[in-house]
N, C-alpha and C. Protein backbone atom coordinates (compact mmCIF):
# COMPACT_ATOMS: atom_id res chain seq x y z
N UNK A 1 -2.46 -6.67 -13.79
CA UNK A 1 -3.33 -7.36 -12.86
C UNK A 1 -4.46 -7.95 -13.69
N UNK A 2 -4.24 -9.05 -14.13
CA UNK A 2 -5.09 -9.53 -15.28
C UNK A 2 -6.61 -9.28 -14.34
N UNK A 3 -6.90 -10.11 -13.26
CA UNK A 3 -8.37 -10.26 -12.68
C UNK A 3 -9.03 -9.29 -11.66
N UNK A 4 -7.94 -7.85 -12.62
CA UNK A 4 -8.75 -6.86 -11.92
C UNK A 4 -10.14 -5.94 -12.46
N UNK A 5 -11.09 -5.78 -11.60
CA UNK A 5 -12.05 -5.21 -12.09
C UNK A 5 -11.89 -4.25 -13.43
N UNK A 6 -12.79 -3.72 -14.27
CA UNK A 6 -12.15 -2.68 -14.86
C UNK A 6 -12.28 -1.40 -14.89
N UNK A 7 -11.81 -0.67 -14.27
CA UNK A 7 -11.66 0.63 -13.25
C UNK A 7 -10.10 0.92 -14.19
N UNK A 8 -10.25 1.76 -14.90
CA UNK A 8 -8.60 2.31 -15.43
C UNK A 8 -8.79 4.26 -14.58
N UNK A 9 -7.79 4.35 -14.24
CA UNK A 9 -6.40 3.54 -13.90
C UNK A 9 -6.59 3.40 -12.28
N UNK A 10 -5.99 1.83 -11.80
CA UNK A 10 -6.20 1.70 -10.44
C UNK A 10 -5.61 2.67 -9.38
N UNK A 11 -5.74 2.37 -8.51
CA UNK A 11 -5.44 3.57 -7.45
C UNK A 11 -3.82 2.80 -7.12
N UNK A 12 -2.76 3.98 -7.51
CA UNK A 12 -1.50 3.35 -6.68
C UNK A 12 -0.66 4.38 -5.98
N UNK A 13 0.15 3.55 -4.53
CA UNK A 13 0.45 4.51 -3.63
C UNK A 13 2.02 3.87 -3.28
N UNK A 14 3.06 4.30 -3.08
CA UNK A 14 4.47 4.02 -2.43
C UNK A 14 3.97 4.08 -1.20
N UNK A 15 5.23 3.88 -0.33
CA UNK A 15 5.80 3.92 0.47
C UNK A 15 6.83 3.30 1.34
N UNK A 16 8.02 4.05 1.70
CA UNK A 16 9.05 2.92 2.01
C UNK A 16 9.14 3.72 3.74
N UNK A 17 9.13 1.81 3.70
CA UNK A 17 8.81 1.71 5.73
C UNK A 17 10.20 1.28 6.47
N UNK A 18 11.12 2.38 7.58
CA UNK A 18 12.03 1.81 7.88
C UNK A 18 11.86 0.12 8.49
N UNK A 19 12.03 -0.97 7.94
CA UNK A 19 12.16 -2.39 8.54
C UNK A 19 12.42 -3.26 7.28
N UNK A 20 12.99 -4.00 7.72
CA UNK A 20 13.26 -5.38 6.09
C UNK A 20 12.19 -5.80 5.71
N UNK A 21 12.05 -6.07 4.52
CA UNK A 21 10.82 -6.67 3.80
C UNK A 21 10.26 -7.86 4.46
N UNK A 22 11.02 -8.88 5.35
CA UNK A 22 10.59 -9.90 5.56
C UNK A 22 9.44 -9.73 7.32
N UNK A 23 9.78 -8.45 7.48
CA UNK A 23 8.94 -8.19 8.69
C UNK A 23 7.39 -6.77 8.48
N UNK A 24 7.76 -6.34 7.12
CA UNK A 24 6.77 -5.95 6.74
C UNK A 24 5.84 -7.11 5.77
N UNK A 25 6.44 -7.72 5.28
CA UNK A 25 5.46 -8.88 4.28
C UNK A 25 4.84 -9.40 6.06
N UNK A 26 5.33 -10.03 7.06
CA UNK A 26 4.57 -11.12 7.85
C UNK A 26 3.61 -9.94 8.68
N UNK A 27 3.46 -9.07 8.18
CA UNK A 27 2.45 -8.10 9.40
C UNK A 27 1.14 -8.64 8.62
N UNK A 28 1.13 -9.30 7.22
CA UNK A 28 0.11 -9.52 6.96
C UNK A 28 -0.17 -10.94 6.37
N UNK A 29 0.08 -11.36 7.17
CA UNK A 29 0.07 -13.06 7.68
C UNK A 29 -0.43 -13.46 8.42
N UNK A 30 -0.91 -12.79 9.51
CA UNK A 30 -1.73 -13.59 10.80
C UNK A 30 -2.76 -12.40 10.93
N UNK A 31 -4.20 -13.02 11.19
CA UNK A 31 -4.74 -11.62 11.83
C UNK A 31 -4.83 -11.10 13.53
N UNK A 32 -4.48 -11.93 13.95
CA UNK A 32 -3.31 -10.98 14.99
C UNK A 32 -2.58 -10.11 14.74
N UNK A 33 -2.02 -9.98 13.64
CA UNK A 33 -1.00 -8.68 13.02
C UNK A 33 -1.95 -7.79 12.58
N UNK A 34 -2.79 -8.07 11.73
CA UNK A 34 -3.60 -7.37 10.65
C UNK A 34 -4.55 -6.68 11.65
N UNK A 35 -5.15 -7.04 12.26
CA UNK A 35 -5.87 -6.11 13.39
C UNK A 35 -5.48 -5.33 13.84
N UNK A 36 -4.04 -5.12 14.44
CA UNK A 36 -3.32 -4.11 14.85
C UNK A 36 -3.17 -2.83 14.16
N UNK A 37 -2.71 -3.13 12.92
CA UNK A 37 -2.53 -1.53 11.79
C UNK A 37 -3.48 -1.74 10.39
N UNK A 38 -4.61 -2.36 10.00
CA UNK A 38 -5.05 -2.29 8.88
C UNK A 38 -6.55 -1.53 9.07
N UNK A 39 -7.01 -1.27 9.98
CA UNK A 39 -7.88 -0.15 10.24
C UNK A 39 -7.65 1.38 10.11
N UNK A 40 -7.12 2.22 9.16
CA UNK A 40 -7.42 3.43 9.32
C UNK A 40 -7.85 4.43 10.68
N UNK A 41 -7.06 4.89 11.25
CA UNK A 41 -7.74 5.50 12.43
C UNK A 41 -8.31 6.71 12.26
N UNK A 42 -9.26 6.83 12.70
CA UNK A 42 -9.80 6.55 14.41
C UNK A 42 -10.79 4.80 13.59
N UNK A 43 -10.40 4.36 12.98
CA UNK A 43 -11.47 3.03 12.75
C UNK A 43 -10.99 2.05 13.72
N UNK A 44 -11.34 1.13 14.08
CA UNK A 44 -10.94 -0.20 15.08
C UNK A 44 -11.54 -1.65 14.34
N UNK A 45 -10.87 -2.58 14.18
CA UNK A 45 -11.07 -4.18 13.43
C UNK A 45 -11.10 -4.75 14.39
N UNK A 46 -12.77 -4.72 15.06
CA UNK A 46 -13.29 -6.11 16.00
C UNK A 46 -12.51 -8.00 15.72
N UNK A 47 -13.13 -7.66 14.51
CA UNK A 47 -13.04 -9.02 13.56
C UNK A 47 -11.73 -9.19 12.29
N UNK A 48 -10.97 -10.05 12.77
CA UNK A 48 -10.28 -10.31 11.53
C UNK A 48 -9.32 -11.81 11.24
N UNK A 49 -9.93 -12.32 9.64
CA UNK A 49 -9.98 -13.70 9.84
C UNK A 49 -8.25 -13.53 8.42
N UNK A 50 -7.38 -14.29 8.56
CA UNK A 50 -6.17 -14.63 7.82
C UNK A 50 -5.83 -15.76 7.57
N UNK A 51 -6.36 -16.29 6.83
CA UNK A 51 -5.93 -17.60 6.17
C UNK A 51 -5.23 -17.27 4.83
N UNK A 52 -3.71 -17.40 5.14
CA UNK A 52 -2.77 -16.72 4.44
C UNK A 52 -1.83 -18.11 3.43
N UNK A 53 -2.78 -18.17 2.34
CA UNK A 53 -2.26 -18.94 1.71
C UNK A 53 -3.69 -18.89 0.17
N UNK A 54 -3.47 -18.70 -1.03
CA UNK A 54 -3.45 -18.75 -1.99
C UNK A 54 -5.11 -19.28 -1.88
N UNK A 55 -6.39 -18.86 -2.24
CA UNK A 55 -7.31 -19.65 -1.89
C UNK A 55 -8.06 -19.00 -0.62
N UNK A 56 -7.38 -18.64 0.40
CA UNK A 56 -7.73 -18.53 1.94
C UNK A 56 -8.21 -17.48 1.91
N UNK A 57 -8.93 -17.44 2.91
CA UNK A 57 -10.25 -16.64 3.33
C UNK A 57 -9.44 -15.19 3.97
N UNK A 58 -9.69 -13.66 3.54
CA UNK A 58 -9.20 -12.57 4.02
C UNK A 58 -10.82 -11.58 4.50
N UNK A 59 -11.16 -11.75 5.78
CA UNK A 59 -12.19 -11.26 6.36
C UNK A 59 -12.08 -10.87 7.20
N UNK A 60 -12.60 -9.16 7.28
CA UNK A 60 -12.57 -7.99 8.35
C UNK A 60 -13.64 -7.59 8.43
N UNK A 61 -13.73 -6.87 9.69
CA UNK A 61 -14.66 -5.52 10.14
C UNK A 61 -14.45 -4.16 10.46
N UNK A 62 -13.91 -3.33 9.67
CA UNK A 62 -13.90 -1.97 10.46
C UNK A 62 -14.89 -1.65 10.85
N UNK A 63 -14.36 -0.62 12.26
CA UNK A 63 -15.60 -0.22 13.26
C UNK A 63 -15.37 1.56 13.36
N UNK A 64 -16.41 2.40 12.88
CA UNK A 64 -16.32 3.71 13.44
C UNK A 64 -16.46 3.80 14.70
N UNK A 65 -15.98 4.92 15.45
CA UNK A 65 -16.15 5.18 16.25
C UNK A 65 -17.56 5.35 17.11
N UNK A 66 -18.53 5.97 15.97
CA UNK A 66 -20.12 5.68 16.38
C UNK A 66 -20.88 4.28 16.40
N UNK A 67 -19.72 2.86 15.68
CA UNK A 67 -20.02 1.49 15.84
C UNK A 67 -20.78 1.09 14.60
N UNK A 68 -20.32 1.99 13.51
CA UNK A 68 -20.93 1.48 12.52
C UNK A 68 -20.01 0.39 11.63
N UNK A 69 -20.23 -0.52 11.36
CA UNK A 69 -19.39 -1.61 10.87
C UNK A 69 -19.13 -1.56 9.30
N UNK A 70 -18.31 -2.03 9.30
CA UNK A 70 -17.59 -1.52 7.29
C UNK A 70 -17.18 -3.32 7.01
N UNK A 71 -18.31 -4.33 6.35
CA UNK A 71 -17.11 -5.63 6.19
C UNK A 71 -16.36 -5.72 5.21
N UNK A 72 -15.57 -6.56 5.27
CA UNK A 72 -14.70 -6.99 3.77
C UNK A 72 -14.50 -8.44 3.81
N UNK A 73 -15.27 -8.94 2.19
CA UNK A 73 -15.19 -10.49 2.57
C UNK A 73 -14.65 -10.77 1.40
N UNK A 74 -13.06 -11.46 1.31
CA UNK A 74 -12.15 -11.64 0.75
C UNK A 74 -11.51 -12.85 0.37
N UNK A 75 -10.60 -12.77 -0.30
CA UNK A 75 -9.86 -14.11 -0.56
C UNK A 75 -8.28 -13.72 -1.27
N UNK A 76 -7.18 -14.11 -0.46
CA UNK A 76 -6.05 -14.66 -0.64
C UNK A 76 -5.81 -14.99 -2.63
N UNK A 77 -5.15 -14.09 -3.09
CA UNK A 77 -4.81 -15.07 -4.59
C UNK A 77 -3.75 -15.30 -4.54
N UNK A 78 -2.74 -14.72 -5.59
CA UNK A 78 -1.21 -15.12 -5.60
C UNK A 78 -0.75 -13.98 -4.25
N UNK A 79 0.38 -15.38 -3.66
CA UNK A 79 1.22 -14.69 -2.82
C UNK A 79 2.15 -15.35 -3.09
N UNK A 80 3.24 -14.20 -3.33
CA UNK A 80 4.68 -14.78 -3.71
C UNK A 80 5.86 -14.33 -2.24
N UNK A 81 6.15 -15.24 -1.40
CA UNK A 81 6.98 -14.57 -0.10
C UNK A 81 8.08 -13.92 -0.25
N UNK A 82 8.58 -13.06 -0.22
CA UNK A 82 8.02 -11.85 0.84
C UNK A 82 7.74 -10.65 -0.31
N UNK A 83 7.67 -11.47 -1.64
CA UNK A 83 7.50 -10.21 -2.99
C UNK A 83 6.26 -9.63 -3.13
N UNK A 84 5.21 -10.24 -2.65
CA UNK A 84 4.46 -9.76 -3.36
C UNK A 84 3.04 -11.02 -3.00
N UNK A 85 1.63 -10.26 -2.59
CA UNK A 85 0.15 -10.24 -2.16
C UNK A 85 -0.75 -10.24 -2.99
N UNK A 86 -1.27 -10.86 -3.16
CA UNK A 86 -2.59 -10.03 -4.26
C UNK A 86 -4.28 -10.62 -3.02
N UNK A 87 -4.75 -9.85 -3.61
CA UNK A 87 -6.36 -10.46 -2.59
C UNK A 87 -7.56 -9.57 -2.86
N UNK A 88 -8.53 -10.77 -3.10
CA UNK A 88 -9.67 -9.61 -3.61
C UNK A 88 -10.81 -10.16 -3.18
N UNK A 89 -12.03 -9.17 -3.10
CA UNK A 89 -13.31 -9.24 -1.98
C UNK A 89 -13.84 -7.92 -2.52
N UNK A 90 -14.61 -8.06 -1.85
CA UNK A 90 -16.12 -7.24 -1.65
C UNK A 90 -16.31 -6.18 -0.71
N UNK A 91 -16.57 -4.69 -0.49
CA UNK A 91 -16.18 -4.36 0.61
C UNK A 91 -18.00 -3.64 0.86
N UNK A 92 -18.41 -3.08 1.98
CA UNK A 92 -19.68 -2.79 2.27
C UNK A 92 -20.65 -2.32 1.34
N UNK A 93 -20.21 -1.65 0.38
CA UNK A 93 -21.16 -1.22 -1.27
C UNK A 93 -21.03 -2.53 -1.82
N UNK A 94 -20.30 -3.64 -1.61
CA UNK A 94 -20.75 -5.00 -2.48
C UNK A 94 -19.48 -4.26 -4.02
N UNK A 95 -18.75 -2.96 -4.00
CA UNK A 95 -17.76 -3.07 -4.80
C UNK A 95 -16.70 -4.04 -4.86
N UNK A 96 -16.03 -4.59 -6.05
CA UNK A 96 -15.36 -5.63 -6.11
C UNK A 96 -13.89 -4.74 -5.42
N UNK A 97 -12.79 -5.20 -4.94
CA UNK A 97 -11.47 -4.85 -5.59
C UNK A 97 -10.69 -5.70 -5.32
N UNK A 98 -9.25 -5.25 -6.10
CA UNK A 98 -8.66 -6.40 -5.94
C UNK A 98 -7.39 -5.17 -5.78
N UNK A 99 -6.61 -5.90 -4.94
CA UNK A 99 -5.18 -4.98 -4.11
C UNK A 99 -4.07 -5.98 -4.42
N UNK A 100 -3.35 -5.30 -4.98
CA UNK A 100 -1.97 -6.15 -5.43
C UNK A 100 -0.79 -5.43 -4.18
N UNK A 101 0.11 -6.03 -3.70
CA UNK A 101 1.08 -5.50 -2.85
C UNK A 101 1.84 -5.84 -3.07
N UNK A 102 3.12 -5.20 -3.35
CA UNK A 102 4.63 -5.58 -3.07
C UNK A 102 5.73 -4.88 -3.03
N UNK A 103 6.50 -5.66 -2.33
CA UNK A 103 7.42 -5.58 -1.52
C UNK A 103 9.02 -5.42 -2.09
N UNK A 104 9.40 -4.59 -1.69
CA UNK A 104 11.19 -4.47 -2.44
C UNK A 104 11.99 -3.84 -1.05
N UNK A 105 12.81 -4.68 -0.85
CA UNK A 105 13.14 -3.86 -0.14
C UNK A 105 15.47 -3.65 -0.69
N UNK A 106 15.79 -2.02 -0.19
CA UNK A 106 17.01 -1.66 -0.36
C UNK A 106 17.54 -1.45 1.27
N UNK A 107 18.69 -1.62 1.24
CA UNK A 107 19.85 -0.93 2.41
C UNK A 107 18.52 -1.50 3.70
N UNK A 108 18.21 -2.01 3.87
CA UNK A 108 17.03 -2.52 4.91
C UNK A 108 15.67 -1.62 5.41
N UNK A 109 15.45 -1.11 4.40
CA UNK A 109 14.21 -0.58 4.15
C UNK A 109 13.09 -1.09 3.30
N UNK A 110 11.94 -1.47 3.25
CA UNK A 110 10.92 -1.97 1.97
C UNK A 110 10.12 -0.72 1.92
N UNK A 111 10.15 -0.48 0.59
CA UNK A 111 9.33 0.22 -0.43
C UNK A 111 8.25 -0.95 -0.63
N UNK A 112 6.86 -0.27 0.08
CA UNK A 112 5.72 -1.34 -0.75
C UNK A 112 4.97 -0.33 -1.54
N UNK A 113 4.20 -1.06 -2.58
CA UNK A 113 4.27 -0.60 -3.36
C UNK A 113 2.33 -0.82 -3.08
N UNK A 114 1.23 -0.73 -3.06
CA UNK A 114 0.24 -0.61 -3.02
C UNK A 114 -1.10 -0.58 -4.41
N UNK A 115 -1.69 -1.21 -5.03
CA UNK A 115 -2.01 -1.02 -6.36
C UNK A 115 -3.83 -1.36 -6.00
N UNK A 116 -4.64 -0.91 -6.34
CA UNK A 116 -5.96 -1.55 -6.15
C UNK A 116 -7.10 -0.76 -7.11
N UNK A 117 -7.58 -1.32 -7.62
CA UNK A 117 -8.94 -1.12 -8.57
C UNK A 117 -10.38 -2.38 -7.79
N UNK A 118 -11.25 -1.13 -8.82
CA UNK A 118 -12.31 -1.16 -7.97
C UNK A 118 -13.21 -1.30 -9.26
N UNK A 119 -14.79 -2.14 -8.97
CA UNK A 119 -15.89 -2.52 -9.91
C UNK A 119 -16.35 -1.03 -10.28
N UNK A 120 -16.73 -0.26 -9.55
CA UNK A 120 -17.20 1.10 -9.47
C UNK A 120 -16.83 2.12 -8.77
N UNK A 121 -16.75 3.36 -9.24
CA UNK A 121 -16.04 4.39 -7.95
C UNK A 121 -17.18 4.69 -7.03
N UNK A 122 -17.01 4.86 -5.47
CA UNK A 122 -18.10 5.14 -4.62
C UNK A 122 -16.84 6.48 -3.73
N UNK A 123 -17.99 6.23 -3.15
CA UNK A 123 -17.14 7.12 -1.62
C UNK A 123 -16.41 6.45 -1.38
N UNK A 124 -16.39 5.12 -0.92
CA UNK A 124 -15.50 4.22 -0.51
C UNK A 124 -14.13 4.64 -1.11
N UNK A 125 -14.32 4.45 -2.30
CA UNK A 125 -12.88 4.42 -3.05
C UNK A 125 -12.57 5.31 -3.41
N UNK A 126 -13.33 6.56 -3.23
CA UNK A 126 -12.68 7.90 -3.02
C UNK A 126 -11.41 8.21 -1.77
N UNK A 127 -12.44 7.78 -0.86
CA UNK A 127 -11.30 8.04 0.04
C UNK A 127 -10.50 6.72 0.37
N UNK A 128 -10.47 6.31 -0.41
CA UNK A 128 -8.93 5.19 -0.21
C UNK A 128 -7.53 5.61 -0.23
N UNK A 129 -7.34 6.51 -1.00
CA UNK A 129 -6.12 6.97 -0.72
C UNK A 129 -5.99 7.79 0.88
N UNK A 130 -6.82 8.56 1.41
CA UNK A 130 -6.39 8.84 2.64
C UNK A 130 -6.41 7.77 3.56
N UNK A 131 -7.01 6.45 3.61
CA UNK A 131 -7.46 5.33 4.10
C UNK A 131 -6.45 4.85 4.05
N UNK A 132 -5.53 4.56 3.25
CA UNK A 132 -4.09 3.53 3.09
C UNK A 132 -2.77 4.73 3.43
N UNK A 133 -3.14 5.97 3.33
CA UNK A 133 -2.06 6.84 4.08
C UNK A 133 -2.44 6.54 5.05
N UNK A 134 -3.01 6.68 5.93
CA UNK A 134 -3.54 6.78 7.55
C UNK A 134 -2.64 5.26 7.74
N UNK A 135 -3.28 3.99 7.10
CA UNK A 135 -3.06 2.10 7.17
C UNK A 135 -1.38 2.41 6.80
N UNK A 136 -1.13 2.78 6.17
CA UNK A 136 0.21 2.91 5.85
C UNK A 136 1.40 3.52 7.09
N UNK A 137 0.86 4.61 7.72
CA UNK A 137 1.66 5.66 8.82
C UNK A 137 1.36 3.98 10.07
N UNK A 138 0.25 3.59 10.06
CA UNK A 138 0.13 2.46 11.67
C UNK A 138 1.35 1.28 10.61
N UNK A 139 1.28 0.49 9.69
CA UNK A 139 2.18 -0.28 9.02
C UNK A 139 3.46 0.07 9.67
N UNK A 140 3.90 1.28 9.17
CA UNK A 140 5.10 1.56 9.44
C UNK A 140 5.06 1.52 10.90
N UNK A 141 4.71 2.32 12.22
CA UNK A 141 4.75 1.84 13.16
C UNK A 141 5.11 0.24 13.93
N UNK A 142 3.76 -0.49 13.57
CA UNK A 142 3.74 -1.83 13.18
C UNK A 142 4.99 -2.41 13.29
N UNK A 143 5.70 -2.46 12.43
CA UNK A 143 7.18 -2.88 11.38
C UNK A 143 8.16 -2.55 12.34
N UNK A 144 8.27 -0.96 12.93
CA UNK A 144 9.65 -0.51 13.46
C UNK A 144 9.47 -1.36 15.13
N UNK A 145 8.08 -1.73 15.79
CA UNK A 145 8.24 -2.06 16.89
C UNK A 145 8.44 -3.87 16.62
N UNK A 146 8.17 -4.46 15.57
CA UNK A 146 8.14 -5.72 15.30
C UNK A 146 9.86 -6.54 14.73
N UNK A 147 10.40 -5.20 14.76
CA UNK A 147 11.88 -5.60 13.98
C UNK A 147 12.69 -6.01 15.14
């Protein structure tokens, strides 16, 4: 990931979601989709902007439950269909990261593959890995009712 912050070694996570790659890659294509499972629960995404093309604007809000707001103001880099995401922004500490994603899929299952580094470690990015298990369990949901 050449234009990733430098944070060694980035945070990386599997997981293979019963549905074809081509219906897990488009969950994150519109933010109509992305609102649905990219909040961590109990979090909720008031706001979410998808301009899904190379360049384009990737902007959210998670919301705690007490209404405290979390933004992320982002941008679209390489997207290769249905292989593979990259996108990087700023998230409420003003930490950089940048999240690479992709996609393989076997026998009609996709294994995505999850990769992200960060300017500095905070809390934030401590708990990212339970944050993208939690985003990961709604994904898969997501996927099996969208197939």
């Amino acid at each position: 990931m050449s234009d990733a912050p430098d944070i060694q070694p980035p945070f990386v996570m599997k997981r293979v979601i019963e549905a074809p790659r081509h219906v897990v890659f488009e969950a994150l294509t519109k933010g109509e989709y992305v609102s649905r499972w990219f909040a961590p629960q109990p979090l909720t995404m008031p706001k979410c902007d998808v301009d899904f093309r190379p360049g384009g604007a990737f902007r959210f809000v998670m919301r705690t439950p007490d209404g405290v707001d979390y933004p992320f103001d982002g941008e679209f880099g390489e997207i290769v269909a249905p292989e593979r995401i990259v996108f990087r922004g700023a998230i409420h500490d003003r930490n950089v990261t940048v999240t690479t994603l992709t996609f393989a899929e076997h026998d009609g299952q996709t294994t995505l593959t999850v990769e992200q580094a960060y300017s500095f470690q905070s809390d934030t990015t401590r708990g990212a890995p339970e944050g993208w298990r939690r985003t990961l369990d709604q994904l898969a949901n997501h996927a099996a009712r969208a197939r």
